[in-house]
Protein backbone atom coordinates (compact mmCIF):
# COMPACT_ATOMS: atom_id res chain seq x y z
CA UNK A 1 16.07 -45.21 24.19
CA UNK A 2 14.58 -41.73 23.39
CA UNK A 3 16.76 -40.04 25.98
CA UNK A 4 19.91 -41.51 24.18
CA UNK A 5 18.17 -40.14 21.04
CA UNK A 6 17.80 -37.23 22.67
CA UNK A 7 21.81 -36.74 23.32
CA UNK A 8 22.71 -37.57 20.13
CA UNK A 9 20.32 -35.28 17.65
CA UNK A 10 21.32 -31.98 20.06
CA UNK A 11 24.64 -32.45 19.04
CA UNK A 12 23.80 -33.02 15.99
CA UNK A 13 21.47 -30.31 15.43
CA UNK A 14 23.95 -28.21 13.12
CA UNK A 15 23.50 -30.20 11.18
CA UNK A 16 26.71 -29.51 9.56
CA UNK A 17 29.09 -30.81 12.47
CA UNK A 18 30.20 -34.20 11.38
CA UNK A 19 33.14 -34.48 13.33
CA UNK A 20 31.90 -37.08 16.53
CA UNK A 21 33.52 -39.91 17.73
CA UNK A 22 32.25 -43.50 17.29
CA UNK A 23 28.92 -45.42 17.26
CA UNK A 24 29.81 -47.31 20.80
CA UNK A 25 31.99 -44.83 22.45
CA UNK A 26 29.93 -41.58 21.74
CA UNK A 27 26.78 -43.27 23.25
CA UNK A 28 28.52 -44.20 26.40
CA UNK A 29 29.85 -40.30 26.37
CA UNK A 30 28.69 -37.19 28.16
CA UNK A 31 27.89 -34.82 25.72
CA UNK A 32 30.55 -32.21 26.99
CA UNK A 33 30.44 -30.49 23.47
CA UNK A 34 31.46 -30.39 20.40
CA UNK A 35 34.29 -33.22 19.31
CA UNK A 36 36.93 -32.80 16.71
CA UNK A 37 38.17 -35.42 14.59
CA UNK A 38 41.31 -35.61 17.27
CA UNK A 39 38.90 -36.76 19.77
CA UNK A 40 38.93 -40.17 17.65
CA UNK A 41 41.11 -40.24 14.50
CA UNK A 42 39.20 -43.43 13.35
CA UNK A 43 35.70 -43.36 14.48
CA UNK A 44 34.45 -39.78 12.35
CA UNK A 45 31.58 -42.30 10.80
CA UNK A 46 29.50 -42.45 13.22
CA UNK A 47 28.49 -39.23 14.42
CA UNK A 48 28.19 -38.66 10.20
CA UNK A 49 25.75 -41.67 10.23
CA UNK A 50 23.62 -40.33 13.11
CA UNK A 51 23.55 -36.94 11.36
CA UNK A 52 21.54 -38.67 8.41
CA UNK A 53 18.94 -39.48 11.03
CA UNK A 54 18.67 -36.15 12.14
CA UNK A 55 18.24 -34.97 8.59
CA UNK A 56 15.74 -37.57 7.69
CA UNK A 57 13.10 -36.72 9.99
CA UNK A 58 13.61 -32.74 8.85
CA UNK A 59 10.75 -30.25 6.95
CA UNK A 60 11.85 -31.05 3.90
CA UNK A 61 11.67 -34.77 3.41
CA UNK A 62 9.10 -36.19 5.42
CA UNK A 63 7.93 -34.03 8.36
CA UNK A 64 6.54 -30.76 6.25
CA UNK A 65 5.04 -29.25 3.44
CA UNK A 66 7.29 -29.93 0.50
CA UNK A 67 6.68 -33.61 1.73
CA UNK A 68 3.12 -33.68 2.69
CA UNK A 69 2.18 -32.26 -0.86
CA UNK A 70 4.29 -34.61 -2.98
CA UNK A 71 3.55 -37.75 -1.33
CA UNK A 72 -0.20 -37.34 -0.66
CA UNK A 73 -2.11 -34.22 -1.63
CA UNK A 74 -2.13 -35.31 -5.20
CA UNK A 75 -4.13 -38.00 -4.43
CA UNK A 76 -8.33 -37.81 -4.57
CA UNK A 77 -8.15 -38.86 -0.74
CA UNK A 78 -5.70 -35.39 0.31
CA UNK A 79 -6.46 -31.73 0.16
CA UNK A 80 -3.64 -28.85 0.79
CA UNK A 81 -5.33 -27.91 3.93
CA UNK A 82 -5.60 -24.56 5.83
CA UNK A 83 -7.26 -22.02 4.68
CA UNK A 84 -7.51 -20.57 0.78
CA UNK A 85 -5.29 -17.61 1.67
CA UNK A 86 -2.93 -19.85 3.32
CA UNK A 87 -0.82 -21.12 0.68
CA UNK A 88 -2.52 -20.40 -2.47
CA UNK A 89 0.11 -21.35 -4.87
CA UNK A 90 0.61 -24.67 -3.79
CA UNK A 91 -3.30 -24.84 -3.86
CA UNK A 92 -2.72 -24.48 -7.49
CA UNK A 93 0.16 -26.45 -7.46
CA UNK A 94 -0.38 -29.60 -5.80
CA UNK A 95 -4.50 -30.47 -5.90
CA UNK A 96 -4.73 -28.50 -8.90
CA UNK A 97 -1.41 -29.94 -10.83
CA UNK A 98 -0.90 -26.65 -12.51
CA UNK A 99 2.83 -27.82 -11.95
CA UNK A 100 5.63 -24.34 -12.33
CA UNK A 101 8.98 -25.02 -12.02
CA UNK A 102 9.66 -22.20 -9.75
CA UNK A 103 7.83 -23.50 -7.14
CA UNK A 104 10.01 -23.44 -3.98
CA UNK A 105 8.43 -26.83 -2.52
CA UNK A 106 10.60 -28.45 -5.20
CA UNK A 107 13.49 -27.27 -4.23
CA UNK A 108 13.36 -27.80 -0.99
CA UNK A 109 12.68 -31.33 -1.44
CA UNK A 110 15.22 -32.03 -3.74
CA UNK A 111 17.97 -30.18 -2.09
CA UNK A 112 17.15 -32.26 1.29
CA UNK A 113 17.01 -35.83 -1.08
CA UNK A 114 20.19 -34.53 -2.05
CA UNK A 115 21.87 -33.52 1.36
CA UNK A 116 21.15 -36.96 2.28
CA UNK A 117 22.67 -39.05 -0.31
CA UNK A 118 25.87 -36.43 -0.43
CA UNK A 119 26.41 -37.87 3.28
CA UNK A 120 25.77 -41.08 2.49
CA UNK A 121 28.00 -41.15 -0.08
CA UNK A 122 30.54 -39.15 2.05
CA UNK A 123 30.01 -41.84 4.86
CA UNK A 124 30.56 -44.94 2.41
CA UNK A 125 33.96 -43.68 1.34
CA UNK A 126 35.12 -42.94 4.87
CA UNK A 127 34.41 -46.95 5.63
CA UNK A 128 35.67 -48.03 2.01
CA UNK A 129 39.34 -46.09 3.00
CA UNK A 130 38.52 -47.48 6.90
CA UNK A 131 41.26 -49.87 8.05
CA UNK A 132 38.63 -51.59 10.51
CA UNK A 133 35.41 -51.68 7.67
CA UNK A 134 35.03 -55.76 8.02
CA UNK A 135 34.14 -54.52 11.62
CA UNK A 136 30.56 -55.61 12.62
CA UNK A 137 29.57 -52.03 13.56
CA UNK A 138 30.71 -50.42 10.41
CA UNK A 139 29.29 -52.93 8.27
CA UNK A 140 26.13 -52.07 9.73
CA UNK A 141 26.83 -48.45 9.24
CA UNK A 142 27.62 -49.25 5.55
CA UNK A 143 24.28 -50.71 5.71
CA UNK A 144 22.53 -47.66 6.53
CA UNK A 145 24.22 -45.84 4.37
CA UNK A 146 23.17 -47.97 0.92
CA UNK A 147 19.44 -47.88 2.81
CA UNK A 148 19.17 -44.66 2.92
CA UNK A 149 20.95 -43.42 -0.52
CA UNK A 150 18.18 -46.10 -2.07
CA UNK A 151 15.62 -44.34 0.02
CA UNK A 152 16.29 -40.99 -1.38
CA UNK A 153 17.06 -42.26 -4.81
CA UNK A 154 13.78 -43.59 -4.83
CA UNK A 155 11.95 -40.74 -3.68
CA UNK A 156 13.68 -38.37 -6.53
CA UNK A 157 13.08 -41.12 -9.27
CA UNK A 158 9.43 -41.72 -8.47
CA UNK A 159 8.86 -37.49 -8.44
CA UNK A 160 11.09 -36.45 -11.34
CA UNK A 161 12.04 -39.94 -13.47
CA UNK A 162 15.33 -38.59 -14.81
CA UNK A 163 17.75 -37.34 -11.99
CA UNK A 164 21.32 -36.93 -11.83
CA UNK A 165 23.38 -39.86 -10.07
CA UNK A 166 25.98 -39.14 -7.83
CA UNK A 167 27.56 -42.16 -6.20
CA UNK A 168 30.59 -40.79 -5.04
CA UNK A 169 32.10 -38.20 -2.15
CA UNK A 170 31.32 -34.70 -3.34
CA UNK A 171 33.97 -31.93 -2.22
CA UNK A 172 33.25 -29.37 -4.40
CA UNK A 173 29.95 -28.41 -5.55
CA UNK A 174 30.61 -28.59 -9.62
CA UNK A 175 31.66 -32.35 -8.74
CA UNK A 176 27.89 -32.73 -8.45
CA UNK A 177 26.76 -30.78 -11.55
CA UNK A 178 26.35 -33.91 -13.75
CA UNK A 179 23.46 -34.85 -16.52
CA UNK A 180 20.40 -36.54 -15.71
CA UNK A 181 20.27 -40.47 -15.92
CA UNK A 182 17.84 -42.44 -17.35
CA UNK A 183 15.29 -44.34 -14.43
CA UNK A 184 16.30 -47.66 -15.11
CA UNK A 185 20.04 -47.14 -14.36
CA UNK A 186 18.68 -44.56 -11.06
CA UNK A 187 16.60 -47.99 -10.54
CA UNK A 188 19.84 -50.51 -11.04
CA UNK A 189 21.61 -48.40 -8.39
CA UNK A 190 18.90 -49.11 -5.76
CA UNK A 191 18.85 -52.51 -6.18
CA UNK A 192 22.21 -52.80 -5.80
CA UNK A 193 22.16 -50.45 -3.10
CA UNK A 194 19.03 -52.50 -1.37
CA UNK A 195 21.00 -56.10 -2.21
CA UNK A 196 23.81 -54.67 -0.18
CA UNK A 197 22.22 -53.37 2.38
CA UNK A 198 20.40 -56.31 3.42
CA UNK A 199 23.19 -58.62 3.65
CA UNK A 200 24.82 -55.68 6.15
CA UNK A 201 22.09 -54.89 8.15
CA UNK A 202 20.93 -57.04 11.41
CA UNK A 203 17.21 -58.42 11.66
CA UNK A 204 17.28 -56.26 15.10
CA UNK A 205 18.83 -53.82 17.12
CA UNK A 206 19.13 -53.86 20.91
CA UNK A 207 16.90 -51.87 22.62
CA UNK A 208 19.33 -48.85 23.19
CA UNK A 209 19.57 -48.83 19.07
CA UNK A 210 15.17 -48.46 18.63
CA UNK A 211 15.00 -46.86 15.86
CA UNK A 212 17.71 -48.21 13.47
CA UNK A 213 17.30 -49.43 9.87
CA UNK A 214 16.86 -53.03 10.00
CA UNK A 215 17.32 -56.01 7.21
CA UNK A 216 13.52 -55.60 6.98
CA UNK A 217 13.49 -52.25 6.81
CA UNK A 218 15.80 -52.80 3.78
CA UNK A 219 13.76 -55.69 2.37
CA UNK A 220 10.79 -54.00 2.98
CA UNK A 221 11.60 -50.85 0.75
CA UNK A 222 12.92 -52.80 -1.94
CA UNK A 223 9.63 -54.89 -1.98
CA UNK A 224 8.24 -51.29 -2.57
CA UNK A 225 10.51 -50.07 -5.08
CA UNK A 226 9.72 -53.26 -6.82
CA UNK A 227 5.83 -52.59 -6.51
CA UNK A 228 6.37 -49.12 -8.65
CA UNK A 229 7.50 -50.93 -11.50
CA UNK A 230 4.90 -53.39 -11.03
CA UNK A 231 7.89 -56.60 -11.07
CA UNK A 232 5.75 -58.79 -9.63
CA UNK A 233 8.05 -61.93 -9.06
CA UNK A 234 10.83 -59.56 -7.23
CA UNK A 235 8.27 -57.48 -5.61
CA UNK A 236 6.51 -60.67 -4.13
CA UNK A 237 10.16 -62.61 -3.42
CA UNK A 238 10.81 -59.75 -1.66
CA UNK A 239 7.17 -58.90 0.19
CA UNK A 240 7.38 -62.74 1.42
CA UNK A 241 10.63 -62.86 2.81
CA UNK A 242 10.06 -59.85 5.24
CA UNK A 243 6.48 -62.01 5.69
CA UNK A 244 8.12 -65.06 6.58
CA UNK A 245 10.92 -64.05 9.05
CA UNK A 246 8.32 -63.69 12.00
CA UNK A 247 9.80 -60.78 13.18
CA UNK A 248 6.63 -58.18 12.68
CA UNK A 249 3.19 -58.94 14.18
CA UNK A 250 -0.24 -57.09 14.04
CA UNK A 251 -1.02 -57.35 17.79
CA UNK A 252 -1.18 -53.35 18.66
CA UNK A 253 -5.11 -52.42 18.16
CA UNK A 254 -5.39 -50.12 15.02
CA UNK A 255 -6.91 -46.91 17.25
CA UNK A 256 -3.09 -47.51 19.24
CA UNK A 257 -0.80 -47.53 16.18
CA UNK A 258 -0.43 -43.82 15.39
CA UNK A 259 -0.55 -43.27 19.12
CA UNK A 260 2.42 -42.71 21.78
CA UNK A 261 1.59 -46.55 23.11
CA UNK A 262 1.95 -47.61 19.46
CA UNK A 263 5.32 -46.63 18.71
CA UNK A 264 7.48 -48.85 17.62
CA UNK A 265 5.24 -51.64 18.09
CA UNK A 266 5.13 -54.88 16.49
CA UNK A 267 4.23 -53.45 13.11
CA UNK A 268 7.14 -50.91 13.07
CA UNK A 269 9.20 -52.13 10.33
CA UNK A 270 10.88 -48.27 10.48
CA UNK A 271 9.74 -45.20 11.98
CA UNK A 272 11.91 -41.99 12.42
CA UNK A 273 12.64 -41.40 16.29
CA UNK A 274 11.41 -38.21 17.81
CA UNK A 275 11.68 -36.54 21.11
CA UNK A 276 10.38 -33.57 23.20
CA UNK A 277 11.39 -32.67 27.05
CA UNK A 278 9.98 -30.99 29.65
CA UNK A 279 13.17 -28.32 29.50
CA UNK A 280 13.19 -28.03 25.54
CA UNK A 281 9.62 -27.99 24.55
CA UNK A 282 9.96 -26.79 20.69
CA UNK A 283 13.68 -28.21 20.33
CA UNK A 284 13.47 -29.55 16.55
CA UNK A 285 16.65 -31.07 16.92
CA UNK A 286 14.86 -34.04 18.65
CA UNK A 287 11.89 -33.83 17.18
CA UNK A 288 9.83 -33.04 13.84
CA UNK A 289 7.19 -30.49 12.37
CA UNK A 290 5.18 -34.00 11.35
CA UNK A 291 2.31 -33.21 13.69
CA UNK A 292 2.44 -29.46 13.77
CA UNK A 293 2.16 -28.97 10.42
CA UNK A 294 -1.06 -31.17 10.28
CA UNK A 295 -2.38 -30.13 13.22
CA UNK A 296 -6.13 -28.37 13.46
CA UNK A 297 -5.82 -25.06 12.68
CA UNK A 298 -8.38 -23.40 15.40
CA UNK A 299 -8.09 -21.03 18.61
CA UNK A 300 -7.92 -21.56 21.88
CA UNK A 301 -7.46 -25.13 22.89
CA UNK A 302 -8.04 -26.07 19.11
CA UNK A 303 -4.62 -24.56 18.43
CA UNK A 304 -2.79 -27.55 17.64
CA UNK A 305 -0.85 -26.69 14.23
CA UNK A 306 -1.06 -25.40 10.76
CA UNK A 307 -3.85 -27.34 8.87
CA UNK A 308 -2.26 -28.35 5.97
CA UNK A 309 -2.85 -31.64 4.58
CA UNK A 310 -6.37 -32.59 5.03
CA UNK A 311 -8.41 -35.62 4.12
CA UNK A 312 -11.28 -34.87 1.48
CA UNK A 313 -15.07 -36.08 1.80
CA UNK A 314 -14.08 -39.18 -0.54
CA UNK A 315 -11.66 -40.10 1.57
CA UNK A 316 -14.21 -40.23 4.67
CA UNK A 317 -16.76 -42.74 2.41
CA UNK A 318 -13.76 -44.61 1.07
CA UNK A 319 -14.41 -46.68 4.25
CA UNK A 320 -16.92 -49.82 4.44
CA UNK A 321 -19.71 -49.25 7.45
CA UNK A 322 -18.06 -49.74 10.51
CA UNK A 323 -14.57 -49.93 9.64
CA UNK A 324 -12.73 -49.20 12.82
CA UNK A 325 -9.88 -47.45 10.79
CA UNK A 326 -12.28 -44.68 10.01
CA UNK A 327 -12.26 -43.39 13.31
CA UNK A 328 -7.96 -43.77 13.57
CA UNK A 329 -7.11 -41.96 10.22
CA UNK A 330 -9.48 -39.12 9.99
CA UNK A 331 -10.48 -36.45 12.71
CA UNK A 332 -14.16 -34.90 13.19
CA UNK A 333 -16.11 -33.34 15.83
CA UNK A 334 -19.74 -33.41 17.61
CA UNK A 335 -22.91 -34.97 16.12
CA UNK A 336 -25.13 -31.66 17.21
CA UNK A 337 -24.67 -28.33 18.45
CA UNK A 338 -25.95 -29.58 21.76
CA UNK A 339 -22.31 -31.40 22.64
CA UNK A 340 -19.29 -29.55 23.88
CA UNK A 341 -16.70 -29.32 21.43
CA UNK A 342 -13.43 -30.36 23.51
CA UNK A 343 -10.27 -31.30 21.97
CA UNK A 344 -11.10 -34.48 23.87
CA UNK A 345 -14.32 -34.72 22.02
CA UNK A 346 -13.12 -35.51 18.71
CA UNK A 347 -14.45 -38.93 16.09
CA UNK A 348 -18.50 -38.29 16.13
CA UNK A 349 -20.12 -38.77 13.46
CA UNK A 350 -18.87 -35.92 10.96
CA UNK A 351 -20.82 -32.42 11.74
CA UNK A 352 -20.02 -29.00 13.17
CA UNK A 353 -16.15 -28.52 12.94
CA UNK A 354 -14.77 -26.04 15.44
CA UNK A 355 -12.97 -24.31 12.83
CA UNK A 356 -13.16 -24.17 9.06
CA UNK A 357 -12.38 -27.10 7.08
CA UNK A 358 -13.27 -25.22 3.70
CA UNK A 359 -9.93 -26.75 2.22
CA UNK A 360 -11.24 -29.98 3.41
CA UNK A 361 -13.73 -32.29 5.24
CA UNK A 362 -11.31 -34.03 8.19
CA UNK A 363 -7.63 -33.45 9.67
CA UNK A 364 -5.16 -36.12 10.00
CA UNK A 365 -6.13 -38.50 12.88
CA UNK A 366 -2.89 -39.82 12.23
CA UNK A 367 -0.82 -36.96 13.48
CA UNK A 368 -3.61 -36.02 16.11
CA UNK A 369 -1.48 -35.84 19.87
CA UNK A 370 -3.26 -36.79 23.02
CA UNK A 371 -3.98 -33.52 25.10
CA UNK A 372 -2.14 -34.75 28.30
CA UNK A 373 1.45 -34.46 26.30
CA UNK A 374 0.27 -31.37 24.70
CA UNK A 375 0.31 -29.96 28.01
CA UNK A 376 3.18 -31.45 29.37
CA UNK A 377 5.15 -30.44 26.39
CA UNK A 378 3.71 -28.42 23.27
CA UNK A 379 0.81 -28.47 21.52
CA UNK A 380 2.76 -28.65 18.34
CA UNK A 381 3.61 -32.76 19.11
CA UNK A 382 7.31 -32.53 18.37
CA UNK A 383 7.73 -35.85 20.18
CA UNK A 384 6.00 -37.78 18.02
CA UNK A 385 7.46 -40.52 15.73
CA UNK A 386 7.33 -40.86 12.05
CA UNK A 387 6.00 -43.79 10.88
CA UNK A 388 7.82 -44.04 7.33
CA UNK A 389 7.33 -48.54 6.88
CA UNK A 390 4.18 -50.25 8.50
CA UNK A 391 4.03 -54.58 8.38
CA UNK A 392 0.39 -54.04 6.61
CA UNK A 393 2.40 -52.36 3.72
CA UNK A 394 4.15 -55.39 3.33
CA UNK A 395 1.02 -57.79 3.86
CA UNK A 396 -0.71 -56.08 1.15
CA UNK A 397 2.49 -55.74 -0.93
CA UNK A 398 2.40 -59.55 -0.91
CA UNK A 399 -1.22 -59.61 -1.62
CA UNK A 400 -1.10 -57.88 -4.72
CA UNK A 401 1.79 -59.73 -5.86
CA UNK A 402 0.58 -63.05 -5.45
CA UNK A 403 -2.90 -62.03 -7.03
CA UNK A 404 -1.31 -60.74 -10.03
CA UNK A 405 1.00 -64.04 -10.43
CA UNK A 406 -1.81 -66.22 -9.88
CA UNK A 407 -1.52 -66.92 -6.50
CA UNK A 408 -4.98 -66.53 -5.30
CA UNK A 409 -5.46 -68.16 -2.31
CA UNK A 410 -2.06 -66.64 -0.69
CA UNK A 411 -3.34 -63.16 -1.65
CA UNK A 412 -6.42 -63.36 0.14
CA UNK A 413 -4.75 -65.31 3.58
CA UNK A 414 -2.40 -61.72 3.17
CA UNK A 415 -5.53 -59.63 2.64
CA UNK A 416 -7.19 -61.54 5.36
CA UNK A 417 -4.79 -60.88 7.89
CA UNK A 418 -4.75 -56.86 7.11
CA UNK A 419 -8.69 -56.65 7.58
CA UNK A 420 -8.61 -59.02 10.35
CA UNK A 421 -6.38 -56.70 12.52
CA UNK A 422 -8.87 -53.80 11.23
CA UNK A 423 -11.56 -56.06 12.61
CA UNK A 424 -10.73 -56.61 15.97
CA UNK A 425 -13.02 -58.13 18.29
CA UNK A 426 -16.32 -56.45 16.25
CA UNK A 427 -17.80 -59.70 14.24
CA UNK A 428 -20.47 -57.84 12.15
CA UNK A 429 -17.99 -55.68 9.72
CA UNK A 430 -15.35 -55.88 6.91
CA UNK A 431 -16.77 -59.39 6.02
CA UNK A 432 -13.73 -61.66 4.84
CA UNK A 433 -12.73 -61.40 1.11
CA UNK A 434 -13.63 -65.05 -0.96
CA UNK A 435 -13.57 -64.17 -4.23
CA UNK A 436 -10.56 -65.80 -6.49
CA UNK A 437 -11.56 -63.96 -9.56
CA UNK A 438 -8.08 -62.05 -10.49
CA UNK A 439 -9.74 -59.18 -11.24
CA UNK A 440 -12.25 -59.09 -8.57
CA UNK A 441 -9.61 -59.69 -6.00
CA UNK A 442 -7.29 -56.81 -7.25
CA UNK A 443 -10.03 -54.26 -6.26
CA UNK A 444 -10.65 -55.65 -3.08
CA UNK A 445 -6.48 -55.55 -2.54
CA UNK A 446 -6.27 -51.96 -3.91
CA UNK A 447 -9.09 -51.30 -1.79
CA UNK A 448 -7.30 -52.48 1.14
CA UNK A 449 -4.37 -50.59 0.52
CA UNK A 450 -6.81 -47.37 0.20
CA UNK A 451 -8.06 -47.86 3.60
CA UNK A 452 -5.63 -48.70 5.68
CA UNK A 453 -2.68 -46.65 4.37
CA UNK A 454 -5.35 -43.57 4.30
CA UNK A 455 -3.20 -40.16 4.52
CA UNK A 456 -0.30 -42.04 4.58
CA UNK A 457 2.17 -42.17 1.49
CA UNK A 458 2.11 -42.94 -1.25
CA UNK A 459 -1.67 -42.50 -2.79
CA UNK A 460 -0.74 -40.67 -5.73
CA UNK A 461 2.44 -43.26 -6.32
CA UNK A 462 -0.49 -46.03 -6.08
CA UNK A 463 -2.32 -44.56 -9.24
CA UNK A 464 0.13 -43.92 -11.36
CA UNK A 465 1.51 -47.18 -11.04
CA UNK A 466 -1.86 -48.37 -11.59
CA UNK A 467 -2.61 -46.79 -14.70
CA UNK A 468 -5.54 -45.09 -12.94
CA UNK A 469 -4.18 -42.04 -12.19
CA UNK A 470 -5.94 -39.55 -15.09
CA UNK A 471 -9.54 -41.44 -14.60
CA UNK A 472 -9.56 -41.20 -10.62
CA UNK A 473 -8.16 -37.48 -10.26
CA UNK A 474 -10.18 -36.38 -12.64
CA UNK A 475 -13.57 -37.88 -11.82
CA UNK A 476 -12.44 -36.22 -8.37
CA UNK A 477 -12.18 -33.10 -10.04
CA UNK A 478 -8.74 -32.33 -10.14
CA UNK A 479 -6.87 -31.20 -13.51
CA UNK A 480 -4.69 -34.52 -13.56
CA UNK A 481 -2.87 -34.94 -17.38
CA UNK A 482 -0.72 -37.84 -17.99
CA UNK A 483 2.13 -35.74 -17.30
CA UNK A 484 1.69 -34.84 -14.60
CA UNK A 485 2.86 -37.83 -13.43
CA UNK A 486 6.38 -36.15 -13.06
CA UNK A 487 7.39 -33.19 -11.79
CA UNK A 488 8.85 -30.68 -13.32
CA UNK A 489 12.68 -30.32 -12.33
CA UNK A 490 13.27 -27.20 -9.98
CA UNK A 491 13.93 -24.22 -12.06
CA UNK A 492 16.54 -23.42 -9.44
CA UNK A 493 18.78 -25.99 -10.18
CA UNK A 494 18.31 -25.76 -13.90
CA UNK A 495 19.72 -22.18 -13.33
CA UNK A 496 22.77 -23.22 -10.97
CA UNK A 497 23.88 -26.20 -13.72
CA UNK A 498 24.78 -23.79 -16.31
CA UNK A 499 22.95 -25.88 -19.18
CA UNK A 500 23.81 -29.33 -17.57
CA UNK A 501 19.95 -30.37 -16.38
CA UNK A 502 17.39 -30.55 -18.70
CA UNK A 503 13.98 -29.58 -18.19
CA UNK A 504 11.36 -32.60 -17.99
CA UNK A 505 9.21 -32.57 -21.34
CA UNK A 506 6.43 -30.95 -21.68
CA UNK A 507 7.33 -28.23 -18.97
C-alpha cells in the first residue's frame, strides 16, 4: 500500500500539477512522468483528488507549526516547545494569547484550509459537468471531496467563527474575495457536506486504497462537529452509528498505537499516509514534518527534530497512578545520573533530561520514532503516519452524549470500554467508573477525553466548548480572555480584500 502511496504523492509533489489520468488506470501505471489532460480527456479527477491528500498531510495544516500551535498549545496540557529564543513570538502568541494579526502562523494556516477547499471545490465541478459521475468511483471521489471541504470548513470556523464561504470553482482570484459568513450558515454547509458524503463514501477500501476517507471517517467528523456545538441528540445519533457498525475495534495495545505496528490498526478511523525510502530519505512529498517538528531537540544521537510542542508538568499529573497511557503520550529520561541516557532509554520516571526542556517538562511520545528506522531512513521520521480520527474519540464522543441526554448507563459501558483498553492486562489501576450522578460522570468523561487524547487535538477546542476555557488557562497561568476564543483574522488577507474582510471584534 505505502509503495503505491509512494508513486502517487512524487508525482504529485508540485503540488500544482493536476493534470493525471484516472483513479484505476493511474495506479496500474508506471510513473513515466508527467501526464497531460490528453493522456485521458475524462479521467483529470483523480490525480486532482490524490493531490488533496498530498496537501493534507503538508506544514501548514496538520504536520507543523501553524498546526501544532492552533490545535494544542493553547491548551494547559501544551507548551510551544524549543527553546525561549526559538520562536519567541509565537511564545507570546500561542501560550501567552497575546493574539496580533500579523502573525504569519495565521496565514499559513488559512491559506493551506483554503488551498484545500479551492480543489475540492474545483474537483466537485469537474464530476458535476462529468458524463460518467453516477460511476461508483467518482461517487466516491465526490465523497472525498464534500469530506474534506467539511474538514477544512471546520477547522477555519472553530479558529476564526466568521469566514468567507466559497462553494464554487475559483478561476480567478477576486472570484474568492467575498464577505465573511455568519458560523451557523459555515456550519449548515458542513452538514450538508458531511450528509453527502456519507451516503458516497464506502464503509472500506481494499487494501491497495489504506488510507482513504471512509463513511466512518465521514460520520465520525460530523459526530465531532456536532460535539462543538454541544447538539447532543445529533452528536450522539451520529457517535453511535460509527459505534454500532463493528467496523473499529480497540485490540492494538495502547504503547503500539502511535507506533509503526499500530498504523492503521483497528482504531484507525483516518490517518494521513506517509512514506520514507531507503533512496529518498527526506522526500516530503511522501511524507510529513509531523515527527520532525516535535522531535527532541538535543545533540548527537538526541537529534531527532525541532522541539516544538511540548507537554507541560500538568499534563504529566493529569494521569491517575499507573495509567499505562502515561508512558505512550509523554517522553522522559533516566531516574538518576547513574543510568545511561540512550535514545533507547527513554519513559523513567521523570528526571535528568538530556537536553533542556525549559519550554516544557516532556516531548511528544506520540511522534517519538523507534531508533532502528531512524537509521534506516532519517532521524526526522518522515514515514510516519498522521493519526487525524482515533475509535476512542468516538467512544468518548458517545459517552458524553449519552451522559448529557440522560443516558447513564450507556455512557459509562462507552467510558468503560476506553479505560479498559488503557487497562490492559494490569488489574490494580484505572478502577471502573460507577457513578450515575450526571454531573459526577461528566468529569470522569472529560477526564477521559484528557487522558487519552493527551497532545492530540483538540484540547483547547474541548474548553471552549466547555465553558471552561478562561478558569482552566488561567489557573494554569496563561493570559486566556474570553476572546480569545477566536482568532484574529490574518492581517494579510484583510490587506489583499481591499475592505471586503472584516477584522474579528475586539482585535
Amino acid at each position: 500500500m505505502k509503495l503505491r502511496n509512494y508513486i502517487l504523492s512524487t508525482l504529485l509533489a508540485g503540488a500544482t500539477t493536476f493534470a493525471l489520468t484516472s483513479c484505476n488506470d493511474f495506479l496500474d501505471r508506471d510513473p513515466l512522468g508527467q501526464f497531460t489532460e490528453d493522456d485521458a480527456p475524462n479521467a483529470l479527477v483523480g490525480g486532482k483528488m490524490y493531490n488533496v491528500y498530498y496537501l493534507m498531510r503538508s506544514y501548514n495544516i496538520t504536520a507543523g507549526i501553524p498546526a501544532f500551535m492552533i490545535h494544542m498549545v493553547r491548551s494547559e496540557d501544551s507548551e510551544k516547545g524549543s527553546n525561549a529564543g526559538d520562536g519567541a513570538d509565537n511564545a507570546a502568541m500561542w501560550d501567552d494569547f497575546e493574539y496580533t494579526a500579523s502573525n504569519g502562523t495565521l496565514g499559513a494556516y488559512w491559506g493551506q484550509n483554503y488551498k484545500i477547499i479551492y480543489q475540492c471545490n474545483e474537483i466537485l465541478d469537474d464530476l458535476e459537468k462529468s458524463e460518467n459521475k453516477e460511476d461508483t468511483e467518482n461517487i466516491r471521489t465526490k465523497g472525498e471531496a464534500l469530506f474534506f471541504r467539511a474538514y477544512c470548513y471546520f477547522n477555519l470556523v472553530r479558529a476564526w467563527g466568521e469566514v468567507p464561504l466559497v462553494t464554487f470553482k475559483v478561476v480567478e482570484a477576486a472570484d474568492a474575495n467575498v464577505p465573511k459568513t455568519t458560523a451557523d450558515k459555515i456550519y449548515e454547509q458542513i452538514d450538508k457536506d458531511l450528509s453527502e458524503a456519507e451516503k458516497c463514501l464506502p464503509l472500506t477500501w481494499s487494501s491497495d486504497y489504506t488510507g482513504r476517507a471512509t463513511w466512518g471517517a465521514a460520520r465520525s467528523l460530523h459526530a465531532r462537529t456536532y460535539m462543538m456545538r454541544n447538539d447532543w441528540d445529533n452528536m450522539y445519533n451520529a457517535a453511535t452509528d460509527v459505534i454500532k457498525s463493528g467496523i473499529y475495534n480497540l485490540n492494538t495495545p495502547v504503547d503500539k498505537v502511535f507506533t509503526v505496528e499500530g498504523e492503521n490498526c483497528g482504531e484507525s478511523v483516518f490517518e494521513l499516509q506517509c512514506e520514507a525510502t531507503d533512496a529518498m530519505k527526506a522526500d516530503l512529498s511522501i511524507g510529513s514534518q509531523f515527527c520532525e517538528v516535535q522531535g527532541v531537540r538535543g545533540a548527537g544521537d538526541w537529534n531527532l527534530g525541532w522541539g516544538w510542542h511540548m507537554g507541560t508538568k500538568l499534563m504529566g499529573t493529569a494521569f491517575e497512578a499507573g495509567d499505562p497511557r502515561k508512558d505512550a503520550t509523554l517522553l522522559y529520561f533516566r531516574r538518576s545520573v547513574d543510568d545511561p541516557i540512550t535514545p533507547e532509554n527513554t519513559n523513567k520516571p521523570y528526571g535528568e533530561s538530556p537536553v533542556s526542556t525549559a519550554m516544557g517538562a516532556y516531548f511528544n511520545k506520540k511522534a517519538y520514532t523507534e531508533p532502528e528506522l531512524r537509521k534506516k531512513y532519517t532521524k526526522a521520521g518522515f514515514w510516519v503516519n498522521i493519526r487525524l480520527i482515533r475509535y476512542p474519540d468516538v467512544l468518548l464522543m458517545g459517552a458524553e452524549a449519552a451522559n448529557e441526554k440522560g443516558l447513564p448507563a450507556e455512557a459509562l459501558g462507552y467510558l468503560e470500554q476506553v479505560r479498559a483498553h488503557a487497562r490492559g492486562t494490569l488489574t490494580d489501576v484505572l478502577p471502573k467508573v460507577t457513578t450515575t450522578n450526571q454531573s459526577e460522570l461528566r468529569d470522569a468523561i472529560r477526564h477521559e477525553r484528557r487522558v487519552e487524547l493527551g497532545l492530540e487535538p483538540d484540547r483547547f477546542y474541548d474548553l471552549v466548548r466547555w465553558g471552561i476555557a478562561k478558569e482552566v488557562l488561567q489557573a494554569a497561568g496563561k493570559n486566556y480572555q474570553d476572546k480569545n476564543a477566536l482568532l484574529p483574522l490574518p492581517q494579510t488577507e484583510i490587506d489583499k480584500s481591499n475592505g471586503v474582510l472584516v477584522q474579528n471584534p475586539n482585535y
